[in-house]
N, C-alpha and C. Protein backbone atom coordinates (compact mmCIF):
# COMPACT_ATOMS: atom_id res chain seq x y z
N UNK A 1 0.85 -1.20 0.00
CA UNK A 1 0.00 0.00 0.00
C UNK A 1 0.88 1.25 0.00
N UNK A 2 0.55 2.40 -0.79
CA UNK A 2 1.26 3.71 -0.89
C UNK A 2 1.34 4.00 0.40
N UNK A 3 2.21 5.19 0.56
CA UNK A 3 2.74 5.66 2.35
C UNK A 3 1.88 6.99 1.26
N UNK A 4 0.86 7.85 2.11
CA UNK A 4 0.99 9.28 1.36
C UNK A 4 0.11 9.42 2.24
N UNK A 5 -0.05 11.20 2.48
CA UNK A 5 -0.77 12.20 3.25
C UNK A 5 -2.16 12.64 2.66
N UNK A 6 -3.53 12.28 3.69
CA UNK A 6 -4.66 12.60 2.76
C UNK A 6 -5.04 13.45 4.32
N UNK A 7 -5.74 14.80 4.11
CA UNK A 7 -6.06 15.36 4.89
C UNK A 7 -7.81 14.53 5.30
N UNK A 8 -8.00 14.58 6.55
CA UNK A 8 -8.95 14.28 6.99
C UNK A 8 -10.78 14.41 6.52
N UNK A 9 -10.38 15.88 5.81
CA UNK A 9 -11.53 16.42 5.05
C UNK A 9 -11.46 16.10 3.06
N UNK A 10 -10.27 15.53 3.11
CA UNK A 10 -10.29 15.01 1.75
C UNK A 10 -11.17 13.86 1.31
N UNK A 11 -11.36 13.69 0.03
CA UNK A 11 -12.20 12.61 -0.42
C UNK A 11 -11.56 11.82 -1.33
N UNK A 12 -11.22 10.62 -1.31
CA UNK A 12 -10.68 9.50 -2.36
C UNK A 12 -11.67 8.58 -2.59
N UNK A 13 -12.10 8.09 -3.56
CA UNK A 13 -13.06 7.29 -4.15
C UNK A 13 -11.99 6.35 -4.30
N UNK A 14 -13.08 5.27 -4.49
CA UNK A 14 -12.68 3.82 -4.83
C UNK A 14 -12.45 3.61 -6.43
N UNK A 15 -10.92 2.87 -6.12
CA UNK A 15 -9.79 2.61 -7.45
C UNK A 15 -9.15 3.63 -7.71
N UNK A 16 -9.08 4.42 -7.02
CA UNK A 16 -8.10 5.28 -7.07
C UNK A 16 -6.39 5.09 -6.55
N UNK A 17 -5.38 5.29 -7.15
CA UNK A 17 -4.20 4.76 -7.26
C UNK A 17 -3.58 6.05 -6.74
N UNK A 18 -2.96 6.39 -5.23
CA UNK A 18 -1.64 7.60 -4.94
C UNK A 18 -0.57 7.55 -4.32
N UNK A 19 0.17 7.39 -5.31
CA UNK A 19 1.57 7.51 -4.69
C UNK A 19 2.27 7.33 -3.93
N UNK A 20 3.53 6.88 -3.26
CA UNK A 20 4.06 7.53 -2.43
C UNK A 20 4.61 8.97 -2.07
N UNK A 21 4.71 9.51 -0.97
CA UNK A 21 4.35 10.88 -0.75
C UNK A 21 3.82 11.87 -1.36
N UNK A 22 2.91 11.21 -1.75
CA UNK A 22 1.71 12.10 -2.19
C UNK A 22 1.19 12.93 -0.98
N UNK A 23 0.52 14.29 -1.14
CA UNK A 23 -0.14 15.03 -0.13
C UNK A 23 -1.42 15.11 -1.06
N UNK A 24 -2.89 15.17 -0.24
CA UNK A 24 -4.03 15.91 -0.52
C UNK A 24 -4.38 16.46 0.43
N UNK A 25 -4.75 17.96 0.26
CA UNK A 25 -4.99 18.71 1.08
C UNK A 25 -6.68 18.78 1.32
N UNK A 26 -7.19 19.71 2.50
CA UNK A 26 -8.62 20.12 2.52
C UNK A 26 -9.65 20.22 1.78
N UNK A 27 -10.17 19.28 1.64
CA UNK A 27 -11.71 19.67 1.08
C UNK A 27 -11.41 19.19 -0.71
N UNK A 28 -10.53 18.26 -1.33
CA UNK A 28 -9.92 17.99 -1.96
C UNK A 28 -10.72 16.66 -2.47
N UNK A 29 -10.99 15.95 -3.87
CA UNK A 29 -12.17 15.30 -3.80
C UNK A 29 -10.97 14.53 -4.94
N UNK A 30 -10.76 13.20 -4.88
CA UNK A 30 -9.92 12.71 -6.52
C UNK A 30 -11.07 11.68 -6.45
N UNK A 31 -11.74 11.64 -8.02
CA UNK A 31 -12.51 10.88 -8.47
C UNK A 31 -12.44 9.23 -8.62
N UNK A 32 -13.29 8.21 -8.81
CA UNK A 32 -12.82 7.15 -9.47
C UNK A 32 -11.74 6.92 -10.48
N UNK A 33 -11.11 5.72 -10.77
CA UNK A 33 -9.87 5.56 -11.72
C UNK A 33 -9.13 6.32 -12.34
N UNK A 34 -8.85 7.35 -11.48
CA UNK A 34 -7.28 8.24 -11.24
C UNK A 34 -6.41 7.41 -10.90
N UNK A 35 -5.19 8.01 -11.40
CA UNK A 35 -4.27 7.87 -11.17
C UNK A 35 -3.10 9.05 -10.58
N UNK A 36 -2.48 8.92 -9.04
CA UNK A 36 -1.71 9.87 -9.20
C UNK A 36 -0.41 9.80 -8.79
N UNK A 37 0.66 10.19 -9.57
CA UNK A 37 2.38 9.59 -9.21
C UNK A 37 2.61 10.03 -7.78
N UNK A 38 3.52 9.92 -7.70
CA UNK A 38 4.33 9.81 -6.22
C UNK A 38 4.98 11.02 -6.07
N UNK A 39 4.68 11.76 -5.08
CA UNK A 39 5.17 13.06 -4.90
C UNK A 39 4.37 13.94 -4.99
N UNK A 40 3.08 14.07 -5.76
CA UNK A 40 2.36 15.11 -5.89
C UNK A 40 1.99 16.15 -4.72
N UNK A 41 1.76 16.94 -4.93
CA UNK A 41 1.18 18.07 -3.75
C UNK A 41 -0.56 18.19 -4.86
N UNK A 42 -1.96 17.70 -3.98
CA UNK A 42 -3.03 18.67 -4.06
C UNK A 42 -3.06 19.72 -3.05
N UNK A 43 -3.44 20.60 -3.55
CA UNK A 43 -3.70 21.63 -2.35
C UNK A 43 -5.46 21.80 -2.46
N UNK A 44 -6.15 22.37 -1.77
CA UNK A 44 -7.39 22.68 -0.91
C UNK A 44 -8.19 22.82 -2.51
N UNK A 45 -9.36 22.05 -1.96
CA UNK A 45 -10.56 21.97 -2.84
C UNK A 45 -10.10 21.90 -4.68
N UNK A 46 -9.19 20.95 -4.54
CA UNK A 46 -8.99 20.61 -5.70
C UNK A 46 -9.66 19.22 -6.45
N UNK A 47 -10.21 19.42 -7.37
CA UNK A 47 -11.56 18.09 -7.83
C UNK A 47 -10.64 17.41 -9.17
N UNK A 48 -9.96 16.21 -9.36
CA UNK A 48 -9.62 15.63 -10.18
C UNK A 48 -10.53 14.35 -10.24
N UNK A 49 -11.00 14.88 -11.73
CA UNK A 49 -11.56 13.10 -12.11
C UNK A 49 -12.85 12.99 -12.83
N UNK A 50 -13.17 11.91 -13.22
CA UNK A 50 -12.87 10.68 -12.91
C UNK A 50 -11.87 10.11 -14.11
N UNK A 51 -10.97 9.39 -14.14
CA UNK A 51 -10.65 8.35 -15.25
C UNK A 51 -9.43 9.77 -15.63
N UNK A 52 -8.53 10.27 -14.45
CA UNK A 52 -7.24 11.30 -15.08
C UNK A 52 -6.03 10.99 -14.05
N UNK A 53 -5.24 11.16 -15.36
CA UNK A 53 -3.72 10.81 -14.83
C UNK A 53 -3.10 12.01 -14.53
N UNK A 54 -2.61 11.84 -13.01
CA UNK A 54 -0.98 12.49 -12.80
C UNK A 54 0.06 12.22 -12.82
N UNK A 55 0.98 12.50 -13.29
CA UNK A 55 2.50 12.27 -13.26
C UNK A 55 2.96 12.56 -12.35
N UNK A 56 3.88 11.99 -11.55
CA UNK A 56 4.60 12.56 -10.44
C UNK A 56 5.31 13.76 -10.54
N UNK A 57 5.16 14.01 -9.52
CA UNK A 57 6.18 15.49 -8.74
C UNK A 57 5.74 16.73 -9.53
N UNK A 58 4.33 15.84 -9.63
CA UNK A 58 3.12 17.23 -10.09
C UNK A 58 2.89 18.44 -8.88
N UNK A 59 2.20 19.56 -8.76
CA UNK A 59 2.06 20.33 -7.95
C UNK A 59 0.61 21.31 -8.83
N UNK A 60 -0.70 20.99 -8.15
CA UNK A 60 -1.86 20.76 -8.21
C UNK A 60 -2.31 22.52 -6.86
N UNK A 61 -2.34 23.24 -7.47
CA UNK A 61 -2.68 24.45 -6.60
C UNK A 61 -3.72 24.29 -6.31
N UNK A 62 -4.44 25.15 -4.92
CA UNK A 62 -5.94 25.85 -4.94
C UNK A 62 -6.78 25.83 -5.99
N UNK A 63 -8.09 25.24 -5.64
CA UNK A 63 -9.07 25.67 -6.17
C UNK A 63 -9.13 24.90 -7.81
N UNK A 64 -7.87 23.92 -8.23
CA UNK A 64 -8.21 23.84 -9.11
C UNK A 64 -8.95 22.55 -10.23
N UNK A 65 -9.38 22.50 -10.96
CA UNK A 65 -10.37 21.08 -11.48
C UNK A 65 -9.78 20.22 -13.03
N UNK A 66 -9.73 19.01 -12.31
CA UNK A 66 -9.05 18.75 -14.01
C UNK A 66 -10.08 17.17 -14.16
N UNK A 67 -10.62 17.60 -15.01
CA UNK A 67 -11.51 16.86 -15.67
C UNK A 67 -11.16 15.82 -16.77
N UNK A 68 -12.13 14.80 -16.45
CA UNK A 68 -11.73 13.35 -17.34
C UNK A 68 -11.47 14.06 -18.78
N UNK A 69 -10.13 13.01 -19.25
CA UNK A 69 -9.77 13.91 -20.59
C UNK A 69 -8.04 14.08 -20.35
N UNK A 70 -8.34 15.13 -19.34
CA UNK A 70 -6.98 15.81 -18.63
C UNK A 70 -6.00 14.58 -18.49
N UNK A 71 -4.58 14.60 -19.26
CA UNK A 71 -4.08 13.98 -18.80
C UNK A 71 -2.05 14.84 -18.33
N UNK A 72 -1.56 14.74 -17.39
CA UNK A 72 -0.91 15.57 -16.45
C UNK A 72 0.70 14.63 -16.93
N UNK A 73 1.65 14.85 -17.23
CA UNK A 73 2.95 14.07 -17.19
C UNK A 73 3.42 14.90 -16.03
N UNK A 74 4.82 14.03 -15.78
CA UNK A 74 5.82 14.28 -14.46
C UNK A 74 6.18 16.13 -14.50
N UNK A 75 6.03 16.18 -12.63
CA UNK A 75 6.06 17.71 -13.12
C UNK A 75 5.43 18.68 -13.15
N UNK A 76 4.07 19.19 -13.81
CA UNK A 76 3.45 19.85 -14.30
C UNK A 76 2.98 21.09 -12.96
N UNK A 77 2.84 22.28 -13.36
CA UNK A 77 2.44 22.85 -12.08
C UNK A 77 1.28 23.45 -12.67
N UNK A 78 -0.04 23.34 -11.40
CA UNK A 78 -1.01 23.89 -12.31
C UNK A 78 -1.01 24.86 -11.07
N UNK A 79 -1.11 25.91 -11.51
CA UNK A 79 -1.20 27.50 -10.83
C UNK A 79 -3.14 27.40 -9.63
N UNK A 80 -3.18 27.90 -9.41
CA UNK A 80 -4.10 28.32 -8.27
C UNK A 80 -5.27 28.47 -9.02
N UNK A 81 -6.37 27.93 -9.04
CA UNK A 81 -7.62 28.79 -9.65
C UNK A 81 -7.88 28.36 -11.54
N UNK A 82 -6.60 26.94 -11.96
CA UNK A 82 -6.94 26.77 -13.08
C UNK A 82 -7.83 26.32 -13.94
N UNK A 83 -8.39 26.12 -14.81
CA UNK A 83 -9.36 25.53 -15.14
C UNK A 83 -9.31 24.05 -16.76
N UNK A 84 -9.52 23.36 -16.68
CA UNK A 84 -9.49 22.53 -17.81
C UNK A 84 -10.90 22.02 -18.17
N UNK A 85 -11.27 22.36 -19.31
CA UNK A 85 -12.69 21.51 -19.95
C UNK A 85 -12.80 20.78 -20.58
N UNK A 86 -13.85 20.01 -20.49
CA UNK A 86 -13.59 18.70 -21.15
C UNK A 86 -14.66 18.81 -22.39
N UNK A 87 -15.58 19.77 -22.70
CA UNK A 87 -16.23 19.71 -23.64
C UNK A 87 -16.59 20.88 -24.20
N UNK A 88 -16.68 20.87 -25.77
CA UNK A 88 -16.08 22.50 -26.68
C UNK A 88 -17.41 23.45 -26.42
N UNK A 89 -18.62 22.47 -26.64
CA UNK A 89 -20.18 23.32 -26.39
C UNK A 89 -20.73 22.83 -25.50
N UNK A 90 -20.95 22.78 -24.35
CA UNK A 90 -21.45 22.69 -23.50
C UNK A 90 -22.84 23.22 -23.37
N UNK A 91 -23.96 22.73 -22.36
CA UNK A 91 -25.16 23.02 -22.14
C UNK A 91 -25.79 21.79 -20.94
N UNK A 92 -26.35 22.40 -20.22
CA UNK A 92 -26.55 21.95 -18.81
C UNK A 92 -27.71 21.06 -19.01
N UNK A 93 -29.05 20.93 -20.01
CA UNK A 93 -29.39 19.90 -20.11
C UNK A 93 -29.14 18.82 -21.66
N UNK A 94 -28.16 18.85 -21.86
CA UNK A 94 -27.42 18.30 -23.17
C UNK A 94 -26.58 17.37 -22.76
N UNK A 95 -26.71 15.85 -22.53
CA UNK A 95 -25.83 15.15 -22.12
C UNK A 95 -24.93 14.95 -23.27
N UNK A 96 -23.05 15.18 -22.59
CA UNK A 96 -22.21 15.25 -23.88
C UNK A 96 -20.95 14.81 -23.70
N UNK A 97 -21.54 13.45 -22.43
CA UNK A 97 -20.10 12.72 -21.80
C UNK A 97 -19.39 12.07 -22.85
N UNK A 98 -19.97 11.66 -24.14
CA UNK A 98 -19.36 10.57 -25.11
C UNK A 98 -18.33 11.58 -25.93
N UNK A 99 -18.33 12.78 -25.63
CA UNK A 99 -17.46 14.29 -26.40
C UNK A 99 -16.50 14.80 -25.63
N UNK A 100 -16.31 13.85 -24.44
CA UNK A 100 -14.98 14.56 -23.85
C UNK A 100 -14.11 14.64 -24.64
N UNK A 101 -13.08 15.73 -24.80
CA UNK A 101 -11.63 15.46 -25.62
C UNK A 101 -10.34 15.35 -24.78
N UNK A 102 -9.55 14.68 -25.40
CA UNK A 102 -8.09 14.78 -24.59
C UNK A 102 -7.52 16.12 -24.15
N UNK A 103 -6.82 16.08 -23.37
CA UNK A 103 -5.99 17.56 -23.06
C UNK A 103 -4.64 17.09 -22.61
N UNK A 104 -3.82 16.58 -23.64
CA UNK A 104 -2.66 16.35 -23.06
C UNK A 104 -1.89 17.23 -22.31
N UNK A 105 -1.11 17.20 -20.80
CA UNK A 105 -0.14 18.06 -21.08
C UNK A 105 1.05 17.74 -20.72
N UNK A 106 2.11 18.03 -21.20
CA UNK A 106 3.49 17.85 -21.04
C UNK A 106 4.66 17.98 -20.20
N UNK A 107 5.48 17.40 -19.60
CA UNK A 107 6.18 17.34 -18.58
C UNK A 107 6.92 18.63 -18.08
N UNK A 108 6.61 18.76 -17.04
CA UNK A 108 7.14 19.85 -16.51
C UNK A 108 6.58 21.50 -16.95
N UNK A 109 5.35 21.68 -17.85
CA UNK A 109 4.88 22.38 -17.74
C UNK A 109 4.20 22.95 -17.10
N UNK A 110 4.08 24.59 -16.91
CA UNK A 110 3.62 25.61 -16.06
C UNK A 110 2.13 26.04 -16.76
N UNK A 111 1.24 25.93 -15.43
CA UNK A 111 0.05 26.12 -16.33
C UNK A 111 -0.45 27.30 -15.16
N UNK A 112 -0.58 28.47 -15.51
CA UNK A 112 -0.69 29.62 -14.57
C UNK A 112 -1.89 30.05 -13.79
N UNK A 113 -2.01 30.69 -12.90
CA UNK A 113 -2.88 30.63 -12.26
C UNK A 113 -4.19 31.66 -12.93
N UNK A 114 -5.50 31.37 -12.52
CA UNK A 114 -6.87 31.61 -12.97
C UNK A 114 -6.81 31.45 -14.76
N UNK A 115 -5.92 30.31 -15.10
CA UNK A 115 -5.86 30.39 -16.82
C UNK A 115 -7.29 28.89 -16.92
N UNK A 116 -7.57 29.25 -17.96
CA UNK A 116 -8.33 28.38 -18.52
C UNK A 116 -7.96 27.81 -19.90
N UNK A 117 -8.02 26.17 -19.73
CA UNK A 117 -7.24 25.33 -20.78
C UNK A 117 -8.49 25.20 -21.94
N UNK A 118 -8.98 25.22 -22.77
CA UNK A 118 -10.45 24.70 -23.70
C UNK A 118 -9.58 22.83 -23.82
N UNK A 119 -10.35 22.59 -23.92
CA UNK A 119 -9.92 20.89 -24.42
C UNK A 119 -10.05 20.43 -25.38
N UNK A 120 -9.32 19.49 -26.17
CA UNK A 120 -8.38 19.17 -27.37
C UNK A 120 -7.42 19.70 -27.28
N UNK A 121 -6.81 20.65 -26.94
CA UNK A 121 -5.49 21.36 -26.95
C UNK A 121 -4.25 20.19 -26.01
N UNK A 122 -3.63 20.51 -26.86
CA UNK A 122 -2.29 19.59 -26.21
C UNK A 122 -1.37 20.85 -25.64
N UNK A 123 -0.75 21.44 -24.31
CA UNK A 123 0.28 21.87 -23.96
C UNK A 123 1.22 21.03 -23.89
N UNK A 124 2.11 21.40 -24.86
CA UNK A 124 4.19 21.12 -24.78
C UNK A 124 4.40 21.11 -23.62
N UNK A 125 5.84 20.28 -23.68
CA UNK A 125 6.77 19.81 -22.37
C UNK A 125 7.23 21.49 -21.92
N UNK A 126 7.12 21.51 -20.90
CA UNK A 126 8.46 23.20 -20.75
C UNK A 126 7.28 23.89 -20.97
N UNK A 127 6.12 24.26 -21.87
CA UNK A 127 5.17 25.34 -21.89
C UNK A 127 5.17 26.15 -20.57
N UNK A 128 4.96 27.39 -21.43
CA UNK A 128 4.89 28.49 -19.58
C UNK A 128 3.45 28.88 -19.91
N UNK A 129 2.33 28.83 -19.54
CA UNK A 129 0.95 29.37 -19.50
C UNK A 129 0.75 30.87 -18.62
N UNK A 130 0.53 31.68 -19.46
CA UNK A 130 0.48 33.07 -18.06
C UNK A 130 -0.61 33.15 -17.21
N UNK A 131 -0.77 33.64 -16.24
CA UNK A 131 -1.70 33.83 -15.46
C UNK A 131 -2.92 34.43 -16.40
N UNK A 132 -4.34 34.06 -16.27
CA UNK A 132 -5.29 34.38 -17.02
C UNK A 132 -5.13 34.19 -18.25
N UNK A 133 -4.22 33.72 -19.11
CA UNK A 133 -4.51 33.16 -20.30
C UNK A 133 -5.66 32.34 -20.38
N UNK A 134 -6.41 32.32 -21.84
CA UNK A 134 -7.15 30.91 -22.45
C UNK A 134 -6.83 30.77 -23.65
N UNK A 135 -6.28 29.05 -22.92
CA UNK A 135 -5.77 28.49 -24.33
C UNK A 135 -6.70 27.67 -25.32
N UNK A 136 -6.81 28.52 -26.55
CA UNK A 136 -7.96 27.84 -27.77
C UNK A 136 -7.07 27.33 -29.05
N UNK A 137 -5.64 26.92 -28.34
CA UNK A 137 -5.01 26.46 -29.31
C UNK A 137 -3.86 25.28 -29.04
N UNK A 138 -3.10 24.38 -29.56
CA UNK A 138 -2.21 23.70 -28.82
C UNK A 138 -1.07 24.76 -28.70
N UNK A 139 -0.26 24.30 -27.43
CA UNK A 139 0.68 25.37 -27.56
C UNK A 139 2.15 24.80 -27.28
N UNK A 140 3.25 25.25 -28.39
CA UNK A 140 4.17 24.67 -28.49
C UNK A 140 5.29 24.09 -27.40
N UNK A 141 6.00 23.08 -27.12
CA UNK A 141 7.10 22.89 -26.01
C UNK A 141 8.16 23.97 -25.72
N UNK A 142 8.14 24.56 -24.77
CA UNK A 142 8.82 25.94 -24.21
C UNK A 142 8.23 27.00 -24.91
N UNK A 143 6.91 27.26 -25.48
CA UNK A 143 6.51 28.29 -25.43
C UNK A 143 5.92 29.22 -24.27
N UNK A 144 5.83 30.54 -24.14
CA UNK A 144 5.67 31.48 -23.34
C UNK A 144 4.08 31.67 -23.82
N UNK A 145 3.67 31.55 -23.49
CA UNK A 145 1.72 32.07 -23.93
C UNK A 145 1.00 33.22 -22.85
N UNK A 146 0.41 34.26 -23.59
CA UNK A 146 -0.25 35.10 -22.20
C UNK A 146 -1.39 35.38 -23.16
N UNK A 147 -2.54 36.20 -22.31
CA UNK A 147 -3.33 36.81 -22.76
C UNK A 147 -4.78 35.78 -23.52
N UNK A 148 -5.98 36.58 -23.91
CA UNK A 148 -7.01 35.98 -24.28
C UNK A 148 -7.26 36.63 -26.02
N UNK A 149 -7.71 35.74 -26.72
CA UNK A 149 -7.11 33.77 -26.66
C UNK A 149 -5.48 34.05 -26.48
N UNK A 150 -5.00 32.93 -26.10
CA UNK A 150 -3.28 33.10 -25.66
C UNK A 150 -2.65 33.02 -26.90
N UNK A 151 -1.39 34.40 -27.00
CA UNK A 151 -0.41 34.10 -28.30
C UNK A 151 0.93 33.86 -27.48
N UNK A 152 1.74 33.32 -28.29
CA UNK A 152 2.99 33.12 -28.50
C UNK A 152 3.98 34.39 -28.26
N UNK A 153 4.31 34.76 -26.90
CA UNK A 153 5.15 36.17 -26.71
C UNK A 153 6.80 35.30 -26.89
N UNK A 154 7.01 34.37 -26.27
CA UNK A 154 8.77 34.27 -26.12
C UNK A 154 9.12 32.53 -26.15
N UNK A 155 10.04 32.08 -25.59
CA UNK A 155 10.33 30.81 -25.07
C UNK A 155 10.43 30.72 -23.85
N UNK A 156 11.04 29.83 -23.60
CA UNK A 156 11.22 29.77 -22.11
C UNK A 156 12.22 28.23 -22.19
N UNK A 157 13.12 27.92 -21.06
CA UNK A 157 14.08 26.96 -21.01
C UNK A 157 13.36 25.52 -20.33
N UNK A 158 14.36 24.72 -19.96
CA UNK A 158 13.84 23.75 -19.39
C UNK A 158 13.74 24.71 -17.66
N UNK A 159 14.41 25.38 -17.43
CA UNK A 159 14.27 25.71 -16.19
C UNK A 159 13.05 26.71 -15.79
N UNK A 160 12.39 27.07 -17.13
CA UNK A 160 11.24 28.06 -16.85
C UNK A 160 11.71 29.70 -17.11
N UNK A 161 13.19 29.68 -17.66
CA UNK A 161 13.61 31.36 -17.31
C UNK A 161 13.54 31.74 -18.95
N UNK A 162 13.00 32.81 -19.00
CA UNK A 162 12.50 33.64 -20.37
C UNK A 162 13.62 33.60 -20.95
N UNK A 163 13.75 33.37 -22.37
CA UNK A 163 14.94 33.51 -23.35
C UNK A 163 14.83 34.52 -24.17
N UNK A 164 16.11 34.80 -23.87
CA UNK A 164 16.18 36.17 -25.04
C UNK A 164 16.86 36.05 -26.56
N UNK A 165 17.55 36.85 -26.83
CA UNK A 165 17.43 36.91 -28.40
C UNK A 165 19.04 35.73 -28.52
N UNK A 166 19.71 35.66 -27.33
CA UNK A 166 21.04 34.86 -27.14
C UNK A 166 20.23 32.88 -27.77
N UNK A 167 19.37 33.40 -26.75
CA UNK A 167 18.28 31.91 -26.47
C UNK A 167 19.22 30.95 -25.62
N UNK A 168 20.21 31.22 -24.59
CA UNK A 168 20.82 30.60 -23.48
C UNK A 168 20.11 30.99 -22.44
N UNK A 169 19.76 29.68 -21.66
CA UNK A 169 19.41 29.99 -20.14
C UNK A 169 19.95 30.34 -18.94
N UNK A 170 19.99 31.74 -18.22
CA UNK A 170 20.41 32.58 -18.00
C UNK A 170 20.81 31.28 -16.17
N UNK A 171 20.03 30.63 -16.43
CA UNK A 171 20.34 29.93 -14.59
C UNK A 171 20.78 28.73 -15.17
N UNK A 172 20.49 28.03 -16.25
CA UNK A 172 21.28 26.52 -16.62
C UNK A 172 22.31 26.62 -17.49
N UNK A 173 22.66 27.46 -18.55
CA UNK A 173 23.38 28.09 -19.43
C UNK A 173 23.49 27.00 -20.63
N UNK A 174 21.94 26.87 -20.59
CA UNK A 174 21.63 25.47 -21.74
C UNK A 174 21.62 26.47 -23.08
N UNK A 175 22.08 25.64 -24.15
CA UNK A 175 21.60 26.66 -25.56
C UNK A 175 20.43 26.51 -26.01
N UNK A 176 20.03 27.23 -27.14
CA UNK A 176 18.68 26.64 -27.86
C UNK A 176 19.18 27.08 -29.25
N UNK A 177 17.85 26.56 -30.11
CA UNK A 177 17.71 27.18 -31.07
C UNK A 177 16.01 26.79 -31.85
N UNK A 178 15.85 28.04 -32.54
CA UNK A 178 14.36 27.69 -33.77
C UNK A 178 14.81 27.05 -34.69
N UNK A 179 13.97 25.89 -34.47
CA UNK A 179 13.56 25.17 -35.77
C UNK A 179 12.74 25.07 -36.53
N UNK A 180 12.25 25.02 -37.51
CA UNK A 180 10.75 24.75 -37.86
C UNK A 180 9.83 25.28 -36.44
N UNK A 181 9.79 26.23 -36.60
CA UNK A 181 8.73 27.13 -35.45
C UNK A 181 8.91 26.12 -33.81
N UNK A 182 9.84 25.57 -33.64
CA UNK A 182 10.08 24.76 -31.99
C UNK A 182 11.46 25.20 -32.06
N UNK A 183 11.25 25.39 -30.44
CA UNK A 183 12.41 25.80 -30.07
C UNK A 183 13.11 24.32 -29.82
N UNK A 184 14.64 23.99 -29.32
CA UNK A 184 15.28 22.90 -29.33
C UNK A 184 16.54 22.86 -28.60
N UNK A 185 16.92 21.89 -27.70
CA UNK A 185 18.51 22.74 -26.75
C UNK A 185 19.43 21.89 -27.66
N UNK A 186 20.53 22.92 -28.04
CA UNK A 186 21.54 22.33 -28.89
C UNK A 186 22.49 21.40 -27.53
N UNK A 187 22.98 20.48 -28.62
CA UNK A 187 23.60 19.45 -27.73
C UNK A 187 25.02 18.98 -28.05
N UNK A 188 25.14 20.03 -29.19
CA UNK A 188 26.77 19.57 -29.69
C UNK A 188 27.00 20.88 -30.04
């Protein structure tokens, strides 16, 4: 059996799979057939599920909901207040569970706080999501995205630090370069 921290006021449903040192915090609800890696942090009134994966050494802020569809690789930080949907038109008496879409997202990406994801969209590994962005598009690996609908302002490294016109990371002193519209860390 996993060793991990579930706060008293949390809720885990049955078949649900967490980690070792996993934390769920207050008022925190993970649905049926989740999955979540080892290490994660939920924090307070966060609703995952049913049938969504986390990757470990995820970090799951406040307030936020990731809906069947959502699927999370190692890593990922979802900011405070985020939002992910699982269906493009929605309507409250329109049943439209058979229309969920995927929402991949990619390792070690930053998904910012009060942003809202639309679903089908795949976020890249390294993606930086700005605070209040909505993303109505996939958005590339180490891209920088802000604003509504979110564009393409910069890159960003494996470490998360904005690249400039050098495109070396100013804290890892990794290189890059554009390729075909993706950025890429040179290796020779």
């Amino acid at each position: 059996m996993a060793d991990y921290f579930k706060h008293e006021t949390a809720i885990i449903d049955e078949g649900v799979s967490v980690g070792n040192g996993s934390k769920v915090w207050h008022f925190s609800h993970i649905l049926g057939n989740c999955t979540i890696g080892e290490n994660v942090i939920i924090g307070q009134n966060v609703m995952i599920g049913p049938d969504v994966s986390v990757g470990s050494g995820c970090k799951i802020q406040n307030n936020v909901s990731l809906y069947k569809g959502v699927a999370l690789e190692e890593g990922v930080f979802c900011g405070p207040s985020c939002v992910f949907t699982n269906v493009k038109n929605p309507r409250a008496m329109v049943e439209r569970k058979e229309e969920f879409l995927e929402t991949p997202v990619g390792k070690w990406a930053t998904i910012g706080a009060n942003s809202t994801v639309l679903c089908g969209n795949k976020i890249g590994a390294y993606a930086m999501i700005g605070a209040g962005a909505v993303i109505t598009k996939d958005v590339a690996a180490h891209a920088v995205v802000v604003g509504n609908p979110a564009k393409h302002i910069a890159w960003c490294s494996h470490a998360g630090e904005i690249l400039d016109e050098s495109l070396v990371c100013p804290r890892e002193k990794r290189h890059y370069r554009v390729e075909d519209g993706q950025l890429q860390e040179v290796t020779s």
